[in-house]
C-alpha atoms as a PDB file:
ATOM      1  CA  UNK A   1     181.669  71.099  68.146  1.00  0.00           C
ATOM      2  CA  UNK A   2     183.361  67.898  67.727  1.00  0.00           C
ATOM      3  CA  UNK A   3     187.209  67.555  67.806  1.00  0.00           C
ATOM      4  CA  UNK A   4     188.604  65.235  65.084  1.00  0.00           C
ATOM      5  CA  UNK A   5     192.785  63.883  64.588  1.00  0.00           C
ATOM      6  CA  UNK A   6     194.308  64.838  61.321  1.00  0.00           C
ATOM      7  CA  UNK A   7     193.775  61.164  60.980  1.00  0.00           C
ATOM      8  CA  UNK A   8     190.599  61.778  60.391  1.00  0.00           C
ATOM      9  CA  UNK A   9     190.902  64.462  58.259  1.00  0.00           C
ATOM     10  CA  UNK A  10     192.934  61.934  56.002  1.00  0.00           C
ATOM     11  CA  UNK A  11     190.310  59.978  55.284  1.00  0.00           C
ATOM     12  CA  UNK A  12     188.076  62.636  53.358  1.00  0.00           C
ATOM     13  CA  UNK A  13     189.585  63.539  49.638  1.00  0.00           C
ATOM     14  CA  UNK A  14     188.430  66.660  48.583  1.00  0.00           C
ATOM     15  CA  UNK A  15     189.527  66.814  45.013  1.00  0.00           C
ATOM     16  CA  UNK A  16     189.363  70.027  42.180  1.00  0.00           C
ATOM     17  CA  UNK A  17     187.100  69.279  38.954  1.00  0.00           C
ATOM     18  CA  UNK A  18     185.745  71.328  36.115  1.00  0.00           C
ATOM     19  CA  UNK A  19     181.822  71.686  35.225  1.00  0.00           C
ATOM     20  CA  UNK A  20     181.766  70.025  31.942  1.00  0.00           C
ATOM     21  CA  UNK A  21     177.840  69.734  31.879  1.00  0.00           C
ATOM     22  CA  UNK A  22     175.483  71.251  33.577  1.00  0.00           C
ATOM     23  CA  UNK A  23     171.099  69.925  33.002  1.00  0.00           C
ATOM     24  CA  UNK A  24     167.965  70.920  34.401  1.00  0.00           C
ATOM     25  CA  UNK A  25     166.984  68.592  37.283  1.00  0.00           C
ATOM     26  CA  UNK A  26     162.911  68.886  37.220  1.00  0.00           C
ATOM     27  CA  UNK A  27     162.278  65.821  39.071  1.00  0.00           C
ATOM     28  CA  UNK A  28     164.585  67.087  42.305  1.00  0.00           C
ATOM     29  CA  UNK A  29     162.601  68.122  45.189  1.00  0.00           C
ATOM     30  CA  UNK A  30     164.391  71.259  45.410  1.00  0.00           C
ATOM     31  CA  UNK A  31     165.270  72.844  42.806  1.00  0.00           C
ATOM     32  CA  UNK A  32     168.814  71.798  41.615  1.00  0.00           C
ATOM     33  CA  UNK A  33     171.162  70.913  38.606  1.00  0.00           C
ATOM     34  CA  UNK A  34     172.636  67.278  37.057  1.00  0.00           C
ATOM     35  CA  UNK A  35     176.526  68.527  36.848  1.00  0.00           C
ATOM     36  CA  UNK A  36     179.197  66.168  35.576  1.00  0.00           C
ATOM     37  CA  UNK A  37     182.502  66.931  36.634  1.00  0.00           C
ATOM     38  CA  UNK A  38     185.834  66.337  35.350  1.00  0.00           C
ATOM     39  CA  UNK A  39     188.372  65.502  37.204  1.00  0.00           C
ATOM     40  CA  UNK A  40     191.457  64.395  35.393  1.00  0.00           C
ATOM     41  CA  UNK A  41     192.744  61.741  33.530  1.00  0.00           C
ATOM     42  CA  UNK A  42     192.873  59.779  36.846  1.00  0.00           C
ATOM     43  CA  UNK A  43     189.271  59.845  37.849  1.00  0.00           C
ATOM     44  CA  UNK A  44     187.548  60.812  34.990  1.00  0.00           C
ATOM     45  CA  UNK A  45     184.070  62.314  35.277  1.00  0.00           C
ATOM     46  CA  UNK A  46     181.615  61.989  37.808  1.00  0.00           C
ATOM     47  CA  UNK A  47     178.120  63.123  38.153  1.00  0.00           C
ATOM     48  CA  UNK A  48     176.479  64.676  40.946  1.00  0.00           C
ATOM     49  CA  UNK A  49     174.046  67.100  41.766  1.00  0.00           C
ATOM     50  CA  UNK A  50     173.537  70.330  43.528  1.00  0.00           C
ATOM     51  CA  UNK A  51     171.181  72.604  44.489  1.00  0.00           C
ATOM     52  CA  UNK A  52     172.489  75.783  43.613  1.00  0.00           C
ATOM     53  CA  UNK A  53     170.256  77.123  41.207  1.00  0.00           C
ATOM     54  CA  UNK A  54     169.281  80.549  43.124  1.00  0.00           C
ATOM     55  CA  UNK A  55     173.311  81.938  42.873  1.00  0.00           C
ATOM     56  CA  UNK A  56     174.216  80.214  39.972  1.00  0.00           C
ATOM     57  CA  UNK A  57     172.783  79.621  35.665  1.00  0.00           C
ATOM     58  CA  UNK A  58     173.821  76.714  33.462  1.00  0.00           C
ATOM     59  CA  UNK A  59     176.010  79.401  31.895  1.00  0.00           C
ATOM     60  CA  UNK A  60     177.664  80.871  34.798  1.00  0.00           C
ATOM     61  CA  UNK A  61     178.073  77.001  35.908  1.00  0.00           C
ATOM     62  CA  UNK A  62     180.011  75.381  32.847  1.00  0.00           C
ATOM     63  CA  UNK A  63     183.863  75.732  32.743  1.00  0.00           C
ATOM     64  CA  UNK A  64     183.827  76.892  36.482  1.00  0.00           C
ATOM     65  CA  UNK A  65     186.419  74.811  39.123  1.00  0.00           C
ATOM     66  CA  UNK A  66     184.455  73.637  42.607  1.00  0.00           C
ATOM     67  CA  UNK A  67     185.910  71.376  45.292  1.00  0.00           C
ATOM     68  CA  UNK A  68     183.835  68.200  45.716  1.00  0.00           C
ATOM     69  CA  UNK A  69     184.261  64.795  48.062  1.00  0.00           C
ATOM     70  CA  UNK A  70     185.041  62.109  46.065  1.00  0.00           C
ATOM     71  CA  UNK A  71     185.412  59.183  48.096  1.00  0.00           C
ATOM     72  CA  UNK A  72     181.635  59.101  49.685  1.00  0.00           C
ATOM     73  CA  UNK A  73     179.853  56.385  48.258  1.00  0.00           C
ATOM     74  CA  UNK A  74     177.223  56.250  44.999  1.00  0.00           C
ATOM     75  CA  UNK A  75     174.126  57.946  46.732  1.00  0.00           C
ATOM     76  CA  UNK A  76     170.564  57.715  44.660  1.00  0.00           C
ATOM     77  CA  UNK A  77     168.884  60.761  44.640  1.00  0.00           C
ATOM     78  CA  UNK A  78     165.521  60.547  42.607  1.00  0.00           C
ATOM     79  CA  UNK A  79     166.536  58.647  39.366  1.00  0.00           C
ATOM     80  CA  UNK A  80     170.035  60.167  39.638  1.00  0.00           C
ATOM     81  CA  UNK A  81     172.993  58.719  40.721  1.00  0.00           C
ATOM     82  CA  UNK A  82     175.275  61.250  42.437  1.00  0.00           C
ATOM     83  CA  UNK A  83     179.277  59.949  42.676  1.00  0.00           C
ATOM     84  CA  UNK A  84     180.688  63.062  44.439  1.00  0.00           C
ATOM     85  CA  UNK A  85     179.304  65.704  46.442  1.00  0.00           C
ATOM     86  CA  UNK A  86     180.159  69.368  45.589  1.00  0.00           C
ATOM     87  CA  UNK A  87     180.977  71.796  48.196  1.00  0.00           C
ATOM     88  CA  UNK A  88     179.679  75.207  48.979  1.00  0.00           C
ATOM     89  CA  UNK A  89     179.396  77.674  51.911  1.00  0.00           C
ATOM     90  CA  UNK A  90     175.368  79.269  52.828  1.00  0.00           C
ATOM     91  CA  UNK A  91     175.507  82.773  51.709  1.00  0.00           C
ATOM     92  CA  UNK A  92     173.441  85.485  53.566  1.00  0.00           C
ATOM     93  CA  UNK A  93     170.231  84.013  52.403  1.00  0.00           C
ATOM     94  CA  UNK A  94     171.085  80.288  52.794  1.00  0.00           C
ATOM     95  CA  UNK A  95     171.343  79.421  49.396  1.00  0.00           C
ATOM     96  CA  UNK A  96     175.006  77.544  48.179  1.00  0.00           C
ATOM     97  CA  UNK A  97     177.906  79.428  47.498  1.00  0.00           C
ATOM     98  CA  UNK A  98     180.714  77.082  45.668  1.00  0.00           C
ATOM     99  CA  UNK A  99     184.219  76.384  46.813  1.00  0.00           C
ATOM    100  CA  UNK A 100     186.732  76.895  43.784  1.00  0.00           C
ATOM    101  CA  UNK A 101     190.390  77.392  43.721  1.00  0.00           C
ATOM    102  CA  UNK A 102     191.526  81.174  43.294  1.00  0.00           C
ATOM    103  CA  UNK A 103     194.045  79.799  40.481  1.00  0.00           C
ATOM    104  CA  UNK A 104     193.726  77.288  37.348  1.00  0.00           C
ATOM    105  CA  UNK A 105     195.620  73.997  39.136  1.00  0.00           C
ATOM    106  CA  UNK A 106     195.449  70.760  37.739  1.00  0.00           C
ATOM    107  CA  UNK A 107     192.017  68.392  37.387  1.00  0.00           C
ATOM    108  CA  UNK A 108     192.027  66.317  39.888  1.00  0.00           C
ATOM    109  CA  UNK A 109     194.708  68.234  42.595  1.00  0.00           C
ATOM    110  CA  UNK A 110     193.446  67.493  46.211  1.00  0.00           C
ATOM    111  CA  UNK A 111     192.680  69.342  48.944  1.00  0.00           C
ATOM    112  CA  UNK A 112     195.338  69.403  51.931  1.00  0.00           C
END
């Protein structure tokens, strides 16, 4: 493992946002959903996508709070263009388990 300063800490913003939208993403290598995420009046929404189809349905999905990186740059992925990157701990199979808040907080709150 690799030390880092708080410094460097600093520089990633982790941010809360709602799943507004959540689509089918056929053309993903592995399987995976287009999310949109909202993330206040500040930053708006951002698209993005994830592979977390095995834990989680479009329905389960919508409405739900995750923790994302919002300050890595546009990345293509297929046609898509993700803005933020959602983030998730491997269960006991591998597959993505989301971050979220254990309280509603405010769109857009970040991560310290």
């Amino acid at each position: 493992m690799t030390h880092i300063t708080y410094e460097d800490f600093e520089k990633i913003d982790i941010r809360v946002g709602k799943i507004v939208d959540v689509q089918d993403f056929p053309e993903a290598r592995r399987p995976a959903y287009k999310l949109r995420v909202d993330f206040g009046a500040e930053m708006g929404v951002k698209k993005t996508s994830a592979q977390v189809t095995q834990n989680y349905s479009p329905e389960n999905l919508k409405g739900r709070l995750v923790a994302a990186v919002v300050n890595f740059p546009p990345k293509q992925i297929g046609k898509y263009m993700s803005e933020v990157l959602v983030l998730g701990f491997p269960d006991a199979q591998g597959n993505v388990t989301l971050i979220a808040p254990d309280k509603d907080i405010p769109l857009g709150g970040r991560l310290y």
